[in-house]
C-alpha atoms as a PDB file:
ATOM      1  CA  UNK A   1      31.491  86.600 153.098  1.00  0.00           C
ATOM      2  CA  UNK A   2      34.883  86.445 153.766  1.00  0.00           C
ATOM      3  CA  UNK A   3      38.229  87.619 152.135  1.00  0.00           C
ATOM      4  CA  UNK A   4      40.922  85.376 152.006  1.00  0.00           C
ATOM      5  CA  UNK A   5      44.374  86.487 151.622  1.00  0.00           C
ATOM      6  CA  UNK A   6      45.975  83.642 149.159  1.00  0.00           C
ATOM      7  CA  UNK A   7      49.656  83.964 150.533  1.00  0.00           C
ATOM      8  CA  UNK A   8      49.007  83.314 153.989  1.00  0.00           C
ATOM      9  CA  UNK A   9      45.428  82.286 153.597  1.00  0.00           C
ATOM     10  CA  UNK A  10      44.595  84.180 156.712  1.00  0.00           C
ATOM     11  CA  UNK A  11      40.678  85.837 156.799  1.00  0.00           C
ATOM     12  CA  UNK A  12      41.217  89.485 157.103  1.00  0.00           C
ATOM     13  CA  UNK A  13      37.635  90.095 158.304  1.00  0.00           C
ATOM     14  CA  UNK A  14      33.974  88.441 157.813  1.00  0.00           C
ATOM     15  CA  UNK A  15      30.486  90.022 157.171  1.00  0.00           C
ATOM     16  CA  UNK A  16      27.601  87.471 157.827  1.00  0.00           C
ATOM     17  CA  UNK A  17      24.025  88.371 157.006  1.00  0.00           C
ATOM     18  CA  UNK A  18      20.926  87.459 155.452  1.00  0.00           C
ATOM     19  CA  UNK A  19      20.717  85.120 152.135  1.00  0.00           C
ATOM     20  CA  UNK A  20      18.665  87.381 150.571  1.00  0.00           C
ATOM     21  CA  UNK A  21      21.249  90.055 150.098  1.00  0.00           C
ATOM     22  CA  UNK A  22      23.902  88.996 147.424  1.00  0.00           C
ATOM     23  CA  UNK A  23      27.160  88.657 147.777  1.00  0.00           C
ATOM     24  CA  UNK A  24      28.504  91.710 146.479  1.00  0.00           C
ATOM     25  CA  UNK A  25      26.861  93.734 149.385  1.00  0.00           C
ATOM     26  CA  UNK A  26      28.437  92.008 151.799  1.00  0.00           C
ATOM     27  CA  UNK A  27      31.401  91.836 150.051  1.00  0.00           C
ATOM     28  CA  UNK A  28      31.930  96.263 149.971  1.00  0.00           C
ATOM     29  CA  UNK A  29      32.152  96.936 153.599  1.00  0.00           C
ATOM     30  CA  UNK A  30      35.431  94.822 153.247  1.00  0.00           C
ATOM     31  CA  UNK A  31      37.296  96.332 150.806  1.00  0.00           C
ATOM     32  CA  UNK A  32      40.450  98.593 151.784  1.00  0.00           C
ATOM     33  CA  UNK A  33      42.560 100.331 149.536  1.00  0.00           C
ATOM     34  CA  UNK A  34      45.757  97.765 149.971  1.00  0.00           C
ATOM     35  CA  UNK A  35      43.798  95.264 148.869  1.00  0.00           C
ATOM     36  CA  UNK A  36      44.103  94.060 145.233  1.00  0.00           C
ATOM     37  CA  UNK A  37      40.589  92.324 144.846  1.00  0.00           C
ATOM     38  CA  UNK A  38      40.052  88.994 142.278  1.00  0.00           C
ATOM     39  CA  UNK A  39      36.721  87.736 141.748  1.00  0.00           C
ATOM     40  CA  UNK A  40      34.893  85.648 138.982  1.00  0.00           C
ATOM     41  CA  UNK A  41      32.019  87.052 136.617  1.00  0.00           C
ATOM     42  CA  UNK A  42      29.337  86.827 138.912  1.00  0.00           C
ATOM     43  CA  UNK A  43      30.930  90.164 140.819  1.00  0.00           C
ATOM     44  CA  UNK A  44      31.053  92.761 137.748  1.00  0.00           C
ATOM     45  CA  UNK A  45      27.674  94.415 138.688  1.00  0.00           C
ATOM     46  CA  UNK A  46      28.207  98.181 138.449  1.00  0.00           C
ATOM     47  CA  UNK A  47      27.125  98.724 142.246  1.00  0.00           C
ATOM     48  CA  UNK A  48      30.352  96.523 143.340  1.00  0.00           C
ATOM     49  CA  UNK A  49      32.722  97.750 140.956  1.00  0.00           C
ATOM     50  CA  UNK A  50      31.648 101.144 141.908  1.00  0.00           C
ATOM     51  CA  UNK A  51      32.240 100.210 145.640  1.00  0.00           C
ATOM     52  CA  UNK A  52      35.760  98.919 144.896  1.00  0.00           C
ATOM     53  CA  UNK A  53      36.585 101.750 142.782  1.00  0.00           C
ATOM     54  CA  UNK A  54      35.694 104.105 145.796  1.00  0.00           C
ATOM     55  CA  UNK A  55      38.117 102.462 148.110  1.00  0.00           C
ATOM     56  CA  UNK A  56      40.737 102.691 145.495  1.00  0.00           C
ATOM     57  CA  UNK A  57      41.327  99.250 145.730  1.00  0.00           C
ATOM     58  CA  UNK A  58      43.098  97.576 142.893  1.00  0.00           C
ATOM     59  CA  UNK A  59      40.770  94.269 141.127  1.00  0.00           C
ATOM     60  CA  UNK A  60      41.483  91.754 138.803  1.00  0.00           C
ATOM     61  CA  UNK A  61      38.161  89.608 137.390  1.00  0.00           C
ATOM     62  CA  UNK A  62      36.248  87.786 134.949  1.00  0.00           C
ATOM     63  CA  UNK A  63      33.669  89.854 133.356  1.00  0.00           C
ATOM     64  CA  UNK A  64      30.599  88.964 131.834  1.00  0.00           C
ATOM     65  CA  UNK A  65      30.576  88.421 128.212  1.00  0.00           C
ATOM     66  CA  UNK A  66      28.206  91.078 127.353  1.00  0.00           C
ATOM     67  CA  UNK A  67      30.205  93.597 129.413  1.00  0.00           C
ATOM     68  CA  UNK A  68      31.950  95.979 127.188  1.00  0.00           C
ATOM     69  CA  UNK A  69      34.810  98.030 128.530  1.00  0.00           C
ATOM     70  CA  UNK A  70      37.238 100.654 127.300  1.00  0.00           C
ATOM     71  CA  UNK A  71      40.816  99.174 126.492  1.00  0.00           C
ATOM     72  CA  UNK A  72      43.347 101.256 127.921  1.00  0.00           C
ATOM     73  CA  UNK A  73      46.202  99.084 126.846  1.00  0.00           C
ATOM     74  CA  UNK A  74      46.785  95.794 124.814  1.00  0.00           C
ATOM     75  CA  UNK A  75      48.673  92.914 126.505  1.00  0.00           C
ATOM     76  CA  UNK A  76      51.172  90.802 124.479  1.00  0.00           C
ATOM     77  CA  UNK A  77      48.638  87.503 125.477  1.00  0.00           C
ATOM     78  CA  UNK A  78      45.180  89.410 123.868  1.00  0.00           C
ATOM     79  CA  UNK A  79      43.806  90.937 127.404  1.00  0.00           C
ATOM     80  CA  UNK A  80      44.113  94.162 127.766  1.00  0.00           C
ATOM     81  CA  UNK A  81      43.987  96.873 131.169  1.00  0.00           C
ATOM     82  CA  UNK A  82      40.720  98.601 131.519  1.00  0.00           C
ATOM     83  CA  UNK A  83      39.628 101.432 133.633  1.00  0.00           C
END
């Protein structure tokens, strides 16, 4: 696993493991609180957003379709800021 900045593209640190462990756990130990962190649906298991919560790291994603989550405010385009 490795984070890619998308400005610069430069790797900001790596975590290499076992395929048997998914993504997400390798993905936590990265996370710092500067970061904002995008990732598709695949990442919106509570265990990871948990994990990026407690950095204080901000995140921007894709969530499953069966994920419900409160709307804290309604965007002109129909998405809407959830916490």
């Amino acid at each position: 696993m490795t984070p890619a900045e998308t400005g610069t593209r430069a790797l900001p640190g790596a975590v290499i493991g076992p395929t048997a462990e998914g993504d997400t756990s390798w993905a936590s130990p990265l996370l710092r609180p500067d970061m904002l962190v995008l990732w598709d649906k695949g990442f919106d298991g509570n265990d990871f957003l948990a994990a990026v919560t407690a950095t204080r790291a901000q995140f921007l994603g894709r969530l499953r379709s069966n994920r419900r989550t409160p709307v804290l405010t309604r965007l002109a385009d129909g998405s809407y800021l959830s916490g």
